[in-house]
Protein backbone atom coordinates (compact mmCIF):
# COMPACT_ATOMS: atom_id res chain seq x y z
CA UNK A 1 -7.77 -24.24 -21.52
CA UNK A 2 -4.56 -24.10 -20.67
CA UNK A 3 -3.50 -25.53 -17.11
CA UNK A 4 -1.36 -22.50 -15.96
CA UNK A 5 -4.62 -20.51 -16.55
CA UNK A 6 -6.76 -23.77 -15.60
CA UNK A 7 -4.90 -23.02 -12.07
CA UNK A 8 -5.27 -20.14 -11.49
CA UNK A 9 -8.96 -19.61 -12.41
CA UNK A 10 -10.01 -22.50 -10.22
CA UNK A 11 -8.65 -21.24 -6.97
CA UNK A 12 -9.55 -17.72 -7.66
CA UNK A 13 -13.15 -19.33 -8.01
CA UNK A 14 -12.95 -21.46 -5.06
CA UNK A 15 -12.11 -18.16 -3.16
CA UNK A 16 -14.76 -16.15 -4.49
CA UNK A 17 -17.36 -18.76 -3.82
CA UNK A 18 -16.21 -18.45 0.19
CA UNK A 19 -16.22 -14.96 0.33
CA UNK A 20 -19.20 -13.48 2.58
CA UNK A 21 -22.27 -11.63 1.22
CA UNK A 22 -23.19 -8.50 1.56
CA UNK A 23 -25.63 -6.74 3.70
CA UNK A 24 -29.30 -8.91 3.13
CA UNK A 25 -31.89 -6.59 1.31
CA UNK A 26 -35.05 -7.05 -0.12
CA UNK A 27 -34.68 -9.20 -3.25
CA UNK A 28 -36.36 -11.34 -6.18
CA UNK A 29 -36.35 -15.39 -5.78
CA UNK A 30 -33.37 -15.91 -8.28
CA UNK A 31 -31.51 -14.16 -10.85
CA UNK A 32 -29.10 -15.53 -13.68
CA UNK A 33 -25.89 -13.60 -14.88
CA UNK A 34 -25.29 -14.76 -18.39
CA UNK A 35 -21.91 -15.17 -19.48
CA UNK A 36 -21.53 -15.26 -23.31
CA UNK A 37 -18.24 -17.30 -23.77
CA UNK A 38 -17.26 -20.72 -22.41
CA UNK A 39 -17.27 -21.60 -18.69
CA UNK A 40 -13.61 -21.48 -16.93
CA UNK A 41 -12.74 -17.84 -18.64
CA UNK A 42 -12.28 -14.91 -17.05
CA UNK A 43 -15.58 -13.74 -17.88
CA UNK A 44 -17.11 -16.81 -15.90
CA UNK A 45 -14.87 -16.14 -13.24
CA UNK A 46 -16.13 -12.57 -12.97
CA UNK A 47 -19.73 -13.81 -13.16
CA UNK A 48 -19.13 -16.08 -10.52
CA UNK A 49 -17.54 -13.39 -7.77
CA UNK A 50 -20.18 -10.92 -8.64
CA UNK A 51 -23.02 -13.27 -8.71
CA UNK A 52 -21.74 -14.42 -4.56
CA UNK A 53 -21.92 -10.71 -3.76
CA UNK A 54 -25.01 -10.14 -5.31
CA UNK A 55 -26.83 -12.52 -3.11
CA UNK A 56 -29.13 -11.56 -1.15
CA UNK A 57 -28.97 -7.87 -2.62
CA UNK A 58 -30.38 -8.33 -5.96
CA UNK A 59 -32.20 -12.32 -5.64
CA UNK A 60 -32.36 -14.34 -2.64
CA UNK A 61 -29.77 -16.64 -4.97
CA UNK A 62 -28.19 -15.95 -8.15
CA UNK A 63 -26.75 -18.53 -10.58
CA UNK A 64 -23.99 -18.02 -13.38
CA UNK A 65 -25.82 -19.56 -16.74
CA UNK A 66 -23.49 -20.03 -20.01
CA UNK A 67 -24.87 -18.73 -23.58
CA UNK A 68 -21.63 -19.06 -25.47
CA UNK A 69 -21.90 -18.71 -29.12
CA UNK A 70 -21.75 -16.44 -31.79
CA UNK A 71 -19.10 -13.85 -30.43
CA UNK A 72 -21.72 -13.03 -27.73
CA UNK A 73 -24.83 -12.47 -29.26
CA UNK A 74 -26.55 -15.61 -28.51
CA UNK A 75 -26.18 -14.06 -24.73
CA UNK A 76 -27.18 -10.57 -25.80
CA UNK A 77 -30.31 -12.38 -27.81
CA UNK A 78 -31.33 -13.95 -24.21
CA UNK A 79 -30.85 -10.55 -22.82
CA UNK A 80 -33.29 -8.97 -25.04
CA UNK A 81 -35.63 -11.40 -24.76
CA UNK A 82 -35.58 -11.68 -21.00
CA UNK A 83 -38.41 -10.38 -18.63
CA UNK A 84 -37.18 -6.57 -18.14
CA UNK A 85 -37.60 -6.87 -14.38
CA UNK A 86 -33.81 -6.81 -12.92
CA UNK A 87 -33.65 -10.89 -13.13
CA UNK A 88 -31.38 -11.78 -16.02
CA UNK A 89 -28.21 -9.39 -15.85
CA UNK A 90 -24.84 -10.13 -18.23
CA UNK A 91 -21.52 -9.82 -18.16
CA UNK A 92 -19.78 -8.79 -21.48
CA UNK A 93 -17.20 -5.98 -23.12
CA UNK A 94 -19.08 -2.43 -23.61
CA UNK A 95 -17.26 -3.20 -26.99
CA UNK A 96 -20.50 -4.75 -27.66
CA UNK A 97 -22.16 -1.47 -28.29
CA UNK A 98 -18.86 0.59 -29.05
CA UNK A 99 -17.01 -1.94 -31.83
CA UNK A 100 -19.74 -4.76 -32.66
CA UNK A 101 -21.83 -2.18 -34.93
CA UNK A 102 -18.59 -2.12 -37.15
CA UNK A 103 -17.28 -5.59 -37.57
CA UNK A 104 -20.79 -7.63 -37.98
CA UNK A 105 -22.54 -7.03 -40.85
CA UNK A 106 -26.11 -7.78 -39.22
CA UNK A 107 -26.36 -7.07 -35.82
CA UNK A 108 -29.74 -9.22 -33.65
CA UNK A 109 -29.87 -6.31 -31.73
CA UNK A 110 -29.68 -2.34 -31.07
CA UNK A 111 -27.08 -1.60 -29.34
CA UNK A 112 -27.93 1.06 -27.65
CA UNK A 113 -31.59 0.30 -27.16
CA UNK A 114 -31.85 -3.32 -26.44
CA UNK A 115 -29.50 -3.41 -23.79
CA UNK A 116 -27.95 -1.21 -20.59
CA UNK A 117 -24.61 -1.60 -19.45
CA UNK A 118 -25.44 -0.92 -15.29
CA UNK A 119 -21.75 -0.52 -14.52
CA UNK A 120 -18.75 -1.26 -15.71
CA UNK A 121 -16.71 -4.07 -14.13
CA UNK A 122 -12.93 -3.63 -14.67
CA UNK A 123 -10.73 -1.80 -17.21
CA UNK A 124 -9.02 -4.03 -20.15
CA UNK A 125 -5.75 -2.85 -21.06
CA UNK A 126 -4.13 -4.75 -24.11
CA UNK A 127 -0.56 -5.73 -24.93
CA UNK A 128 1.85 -7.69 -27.73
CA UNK A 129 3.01 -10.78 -25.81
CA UNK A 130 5.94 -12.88 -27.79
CA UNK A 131 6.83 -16.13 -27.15
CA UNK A 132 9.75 -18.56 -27.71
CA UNK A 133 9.54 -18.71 -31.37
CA UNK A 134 10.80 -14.47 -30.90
CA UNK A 135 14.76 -14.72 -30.26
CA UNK A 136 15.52 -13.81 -26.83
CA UNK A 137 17.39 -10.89 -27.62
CA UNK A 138 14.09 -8.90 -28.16
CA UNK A 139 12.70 -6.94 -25.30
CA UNK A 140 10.64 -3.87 -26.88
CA UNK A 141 8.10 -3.11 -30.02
CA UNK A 142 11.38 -1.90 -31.79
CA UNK A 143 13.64 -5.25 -31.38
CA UNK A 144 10.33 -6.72 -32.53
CA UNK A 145 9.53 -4.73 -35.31
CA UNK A 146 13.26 -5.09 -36.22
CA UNK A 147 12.88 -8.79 -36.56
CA UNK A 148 9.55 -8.72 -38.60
CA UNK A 149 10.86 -6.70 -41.33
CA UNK A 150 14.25 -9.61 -41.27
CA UNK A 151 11.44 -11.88 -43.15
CA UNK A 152 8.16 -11.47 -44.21
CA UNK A 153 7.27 -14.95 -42.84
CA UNK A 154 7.26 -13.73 -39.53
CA UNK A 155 4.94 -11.40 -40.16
CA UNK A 156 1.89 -13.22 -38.35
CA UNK A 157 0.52 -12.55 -34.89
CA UNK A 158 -2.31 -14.60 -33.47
CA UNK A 159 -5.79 -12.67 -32.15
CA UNK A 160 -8.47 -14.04 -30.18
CA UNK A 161 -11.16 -13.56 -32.57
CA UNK A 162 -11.35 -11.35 -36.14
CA UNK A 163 -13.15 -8.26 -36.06
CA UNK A 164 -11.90 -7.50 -32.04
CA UNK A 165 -10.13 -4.60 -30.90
CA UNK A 166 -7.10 -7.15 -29.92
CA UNK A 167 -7.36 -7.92 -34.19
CA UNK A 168 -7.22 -4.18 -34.85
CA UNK A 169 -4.81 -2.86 -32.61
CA UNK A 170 -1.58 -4.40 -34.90
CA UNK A 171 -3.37 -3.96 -37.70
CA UNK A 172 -2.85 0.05 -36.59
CA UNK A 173 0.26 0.12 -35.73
CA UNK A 174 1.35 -2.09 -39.37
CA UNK A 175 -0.80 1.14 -41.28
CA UNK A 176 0.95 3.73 -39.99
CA UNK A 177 4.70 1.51 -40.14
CA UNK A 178 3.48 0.22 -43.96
CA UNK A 179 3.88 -2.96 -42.74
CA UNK A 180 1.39 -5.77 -43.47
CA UNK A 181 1.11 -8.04 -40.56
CA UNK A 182 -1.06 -10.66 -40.98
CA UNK A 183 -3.92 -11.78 -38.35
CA UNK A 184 -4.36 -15.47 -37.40
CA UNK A 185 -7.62 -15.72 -35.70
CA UNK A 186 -8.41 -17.93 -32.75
CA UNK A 187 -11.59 -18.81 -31.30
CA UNK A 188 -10.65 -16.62 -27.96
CA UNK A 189 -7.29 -15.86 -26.17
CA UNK A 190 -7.40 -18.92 -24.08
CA UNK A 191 -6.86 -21.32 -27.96
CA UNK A 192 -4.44 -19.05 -29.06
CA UNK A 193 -2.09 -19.28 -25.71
CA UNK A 194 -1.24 -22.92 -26.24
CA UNK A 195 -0.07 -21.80 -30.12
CA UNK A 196 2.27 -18.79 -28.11
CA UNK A 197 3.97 -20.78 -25.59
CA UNK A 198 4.58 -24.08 -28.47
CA UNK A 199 6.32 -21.62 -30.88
CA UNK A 200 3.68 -22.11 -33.65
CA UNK A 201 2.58 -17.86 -33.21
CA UNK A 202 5.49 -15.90 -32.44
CA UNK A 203 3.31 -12.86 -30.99
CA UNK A 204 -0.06 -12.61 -29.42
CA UNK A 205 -2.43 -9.67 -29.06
CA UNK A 206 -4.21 -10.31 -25.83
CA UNK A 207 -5.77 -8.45 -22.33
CA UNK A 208 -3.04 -8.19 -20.52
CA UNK A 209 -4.34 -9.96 -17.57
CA UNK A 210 -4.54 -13.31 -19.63
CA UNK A 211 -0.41 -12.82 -20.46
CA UNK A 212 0.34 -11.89 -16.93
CA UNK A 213 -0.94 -15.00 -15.43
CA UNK A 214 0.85 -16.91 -18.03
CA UNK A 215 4.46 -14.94 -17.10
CA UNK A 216 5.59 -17.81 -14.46
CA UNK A 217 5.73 -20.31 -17.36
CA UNK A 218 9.25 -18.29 -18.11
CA UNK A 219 7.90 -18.68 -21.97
CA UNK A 220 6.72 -14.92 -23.01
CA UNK A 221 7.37 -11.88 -22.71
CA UNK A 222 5.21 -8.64 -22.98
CA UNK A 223 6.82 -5.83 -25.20
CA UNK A 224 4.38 -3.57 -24.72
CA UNK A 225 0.49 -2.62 -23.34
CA UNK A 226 -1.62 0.14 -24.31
CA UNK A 227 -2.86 1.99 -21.16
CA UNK A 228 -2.34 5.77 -20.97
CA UNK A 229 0.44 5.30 -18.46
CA UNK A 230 2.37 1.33 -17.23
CA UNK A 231 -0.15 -1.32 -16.07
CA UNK A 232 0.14 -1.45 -12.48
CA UNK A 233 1.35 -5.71 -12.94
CA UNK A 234 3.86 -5.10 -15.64
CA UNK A 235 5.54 -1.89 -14.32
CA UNK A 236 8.95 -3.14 -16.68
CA UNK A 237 7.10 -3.02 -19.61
CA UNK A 238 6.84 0.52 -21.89
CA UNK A 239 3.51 0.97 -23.07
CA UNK A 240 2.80 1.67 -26.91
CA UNK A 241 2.58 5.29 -26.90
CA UNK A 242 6.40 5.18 -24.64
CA UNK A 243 7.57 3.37 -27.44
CA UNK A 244 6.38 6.02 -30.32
CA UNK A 245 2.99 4.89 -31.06
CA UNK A 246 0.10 7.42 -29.00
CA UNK A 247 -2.14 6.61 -31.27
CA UNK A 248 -2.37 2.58 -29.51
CA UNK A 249 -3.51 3.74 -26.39
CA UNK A 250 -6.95 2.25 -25.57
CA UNK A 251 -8.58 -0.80 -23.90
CA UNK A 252 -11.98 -1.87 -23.11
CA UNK A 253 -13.89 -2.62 -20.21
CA UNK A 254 -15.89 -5.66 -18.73
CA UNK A 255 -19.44 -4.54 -17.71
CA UNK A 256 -22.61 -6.14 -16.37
CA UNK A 257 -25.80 -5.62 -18.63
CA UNK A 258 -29.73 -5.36 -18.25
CA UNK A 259 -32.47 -5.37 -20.63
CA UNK A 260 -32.28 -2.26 -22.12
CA UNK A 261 -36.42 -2.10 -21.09
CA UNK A 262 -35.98 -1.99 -17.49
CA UNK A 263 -37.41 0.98 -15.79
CA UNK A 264 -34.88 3.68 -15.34
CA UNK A 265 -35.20 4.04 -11.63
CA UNK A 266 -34.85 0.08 -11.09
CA UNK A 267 -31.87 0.86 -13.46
CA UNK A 268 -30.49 3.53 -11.01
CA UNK A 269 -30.90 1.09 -7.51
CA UNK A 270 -29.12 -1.89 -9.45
CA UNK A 271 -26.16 0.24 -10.56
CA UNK A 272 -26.01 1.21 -6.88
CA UNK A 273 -25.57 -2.36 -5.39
CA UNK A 274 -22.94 -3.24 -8.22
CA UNK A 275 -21.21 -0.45 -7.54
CA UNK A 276 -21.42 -1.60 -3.70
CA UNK A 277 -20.27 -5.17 -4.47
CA UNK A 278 -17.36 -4.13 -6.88
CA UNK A 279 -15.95 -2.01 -3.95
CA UNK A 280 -15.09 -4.68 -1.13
CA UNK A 281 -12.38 -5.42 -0.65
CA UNK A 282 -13.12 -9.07 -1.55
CA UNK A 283 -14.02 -8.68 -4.96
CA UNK A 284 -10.70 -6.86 -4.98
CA UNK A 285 -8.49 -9.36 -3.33
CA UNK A 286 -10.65 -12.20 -5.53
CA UNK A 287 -10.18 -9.88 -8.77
CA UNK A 288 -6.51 -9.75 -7.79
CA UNK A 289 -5.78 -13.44 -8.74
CA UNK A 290 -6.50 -12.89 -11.98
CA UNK A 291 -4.68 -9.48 -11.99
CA UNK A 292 -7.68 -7.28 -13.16
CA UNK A 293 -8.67 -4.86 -10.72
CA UNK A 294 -12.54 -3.06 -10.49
CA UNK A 295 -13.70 -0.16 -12.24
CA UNK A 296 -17.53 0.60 -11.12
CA UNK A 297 -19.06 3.22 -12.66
CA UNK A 298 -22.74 4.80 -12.74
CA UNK A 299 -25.24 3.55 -16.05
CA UNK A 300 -24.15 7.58 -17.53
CA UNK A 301 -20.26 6.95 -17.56
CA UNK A 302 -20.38 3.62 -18.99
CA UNK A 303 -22.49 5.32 -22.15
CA UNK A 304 -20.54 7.84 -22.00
CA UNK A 305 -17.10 5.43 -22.45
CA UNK A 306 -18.76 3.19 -24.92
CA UNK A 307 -20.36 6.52 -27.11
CA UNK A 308 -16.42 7.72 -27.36
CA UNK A 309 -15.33 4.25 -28.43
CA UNK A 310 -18.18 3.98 -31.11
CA UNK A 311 -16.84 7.35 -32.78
CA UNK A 312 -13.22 5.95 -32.34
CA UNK A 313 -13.84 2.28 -33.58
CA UNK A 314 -16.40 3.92 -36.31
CA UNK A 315 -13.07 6.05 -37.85
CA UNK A 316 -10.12 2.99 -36.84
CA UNK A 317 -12.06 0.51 -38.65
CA UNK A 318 -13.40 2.32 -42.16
CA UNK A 319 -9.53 3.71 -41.83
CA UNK A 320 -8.57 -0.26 -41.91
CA UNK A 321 -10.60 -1.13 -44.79
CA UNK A 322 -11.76 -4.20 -42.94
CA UNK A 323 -15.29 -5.58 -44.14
CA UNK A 324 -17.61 -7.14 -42.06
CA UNK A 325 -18.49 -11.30 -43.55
């Protein structure tokens, strides 16, 4: 990982781990939040805060357990599997049920059967971050564009994973230019960083939380993110549809998951205390050092978001041509 980020995610985590509990409730013995990538992301970091709240609400202790593998699904497999009894939560992308159905040609599990997203967590926004091998007379998605079509060679831009919205969102924006850029997959943004900042990638597709924190190094620069209006921690930089594409405004969001067979009301009380833990303001002050900022929402509106994105990723993505291996 690299150290900037290293930094950062350890003293966020050593601040999250002091921050106080909420109110004591009734609770289980122990639960486990599963996190499906490698420990010292931001998903492990997000685990860890929520899983410090949650104690005492939801399990007299709760422990942060890593399933990495498999672009998730090992996780979502324990998920599944797990007693449906509001013990074994996860923390994931809704684009597990929105984009996932699309880009894997076998799926181990139903999306929207097998598993319950209880709220969501925080909104992803993405962005284009270029690095040093990008002269440093670029600033925008126009100066950029400008210097692509000056050689086809530089036609690359790294992604943290084929067959992710961060892989699809260039690919977009090439269709409607008629420009092929070409994807060189990572295995996650944190492996593709160290390529960015050496000169070996000249642009990135990335959260924009994971360029932000790397913006001290003095070695990138974001061009451009795709929120419906400037993220709130790069208020200098246009977003996509500002710079003439509407069409690259989207994101994703973080949420935390439950066996899709737990009972509907024990559903409805969960949803409730993650929705109480995500609004203290120490989740938000422990969020803040890794610049992502909370987003609850109830079980309905987080279907509801992911339902929209399946329709949208279900047209993007036959629109692509891209085929599932």
């Amino acid at each position: 990982m690299n150290p900037s980020r290293r930094h950062f995610i350890a003293s966020a985590s050593t601040a999250a781990l002091a921050l106080p509990g909420l109110a004591r409730a009734k609770s289980a013995p122990m639960a486990r939040i599963l996190v499906p990538f490698a420990t010292g992301g931001t998903l492990d970091f997000i685990a860890r805060v929520l899983a410090e709240q949650l104690k005492g609400q939801i399990a007299d202790s709760v422990i942060v357990e890593s399933k990495a593998g498999a672009a998730g699904q090992i996780a979502i497999d324990a998920l599944k599997t797990a007693p449906a009894d509001g013990t074994t939560f996860m923390v994931h992308a809704l684009g597990i049920q929105s984009l996932y159905p699309f880009t894997f040609k076998t799926l181990r599990y139903d999306p929207f059967a097998d598993i319950v997203a209880l709220s969501t967590i925080n909104k992803l926004e993405f962005c284009l971050a270029i690095g040093p091998a990008v002269p440093a007379s670029v600033k925008d998605l126009k100066g950029y564009l400008d210097w692509v079509r000056g050689d086809p060679q530089r036609a690359v831009y790294a992604t943290p994973g084929s067959g992710t919205p961060l892989h699809f969102l260039p690919q977009m924006m090439g269709q409607e230019l008629k420009l092929d850029l070409s994807p060189v997959h990572y295995r996650g943004t944190a492996a593709a960083i160290p390529e960015l900042l050496g000169g070996q990638v000249p642009v990135l597709s990335s959260p924009v939380h994971d360029m932000v924190v790397q913006l001290p190094t003095g070695k990138l620069r974001i061009i451009a993110t795709s929120g419906s209006q400037r993220n709130r921690h790069t208020p200098g930089v246009a977003t996509f549809a500002e710079q003439g594409f509407p069409q690259l405004t989207s994101g994703d969001a973080y949420a935390l998951w439950v066996n899709g067979k737990t009972p509907s009301a024990q559903q409805e009380q969960l949803s409730t205390q993650i929705r109480t833990a995500l609004a203290t303001p120490a989740v938000a002050a422990a969020f803040a050092k890794v610049f992502i900022d909370p987003m609850p929402s109830t079980p309905a509106q987080a279907l509801k978001i992911a339902r929209d994105d399946h329709a949208m990723w279900q047209r993007t993505v036959k629109s692509l041509g891209f085929v599932p291996e």
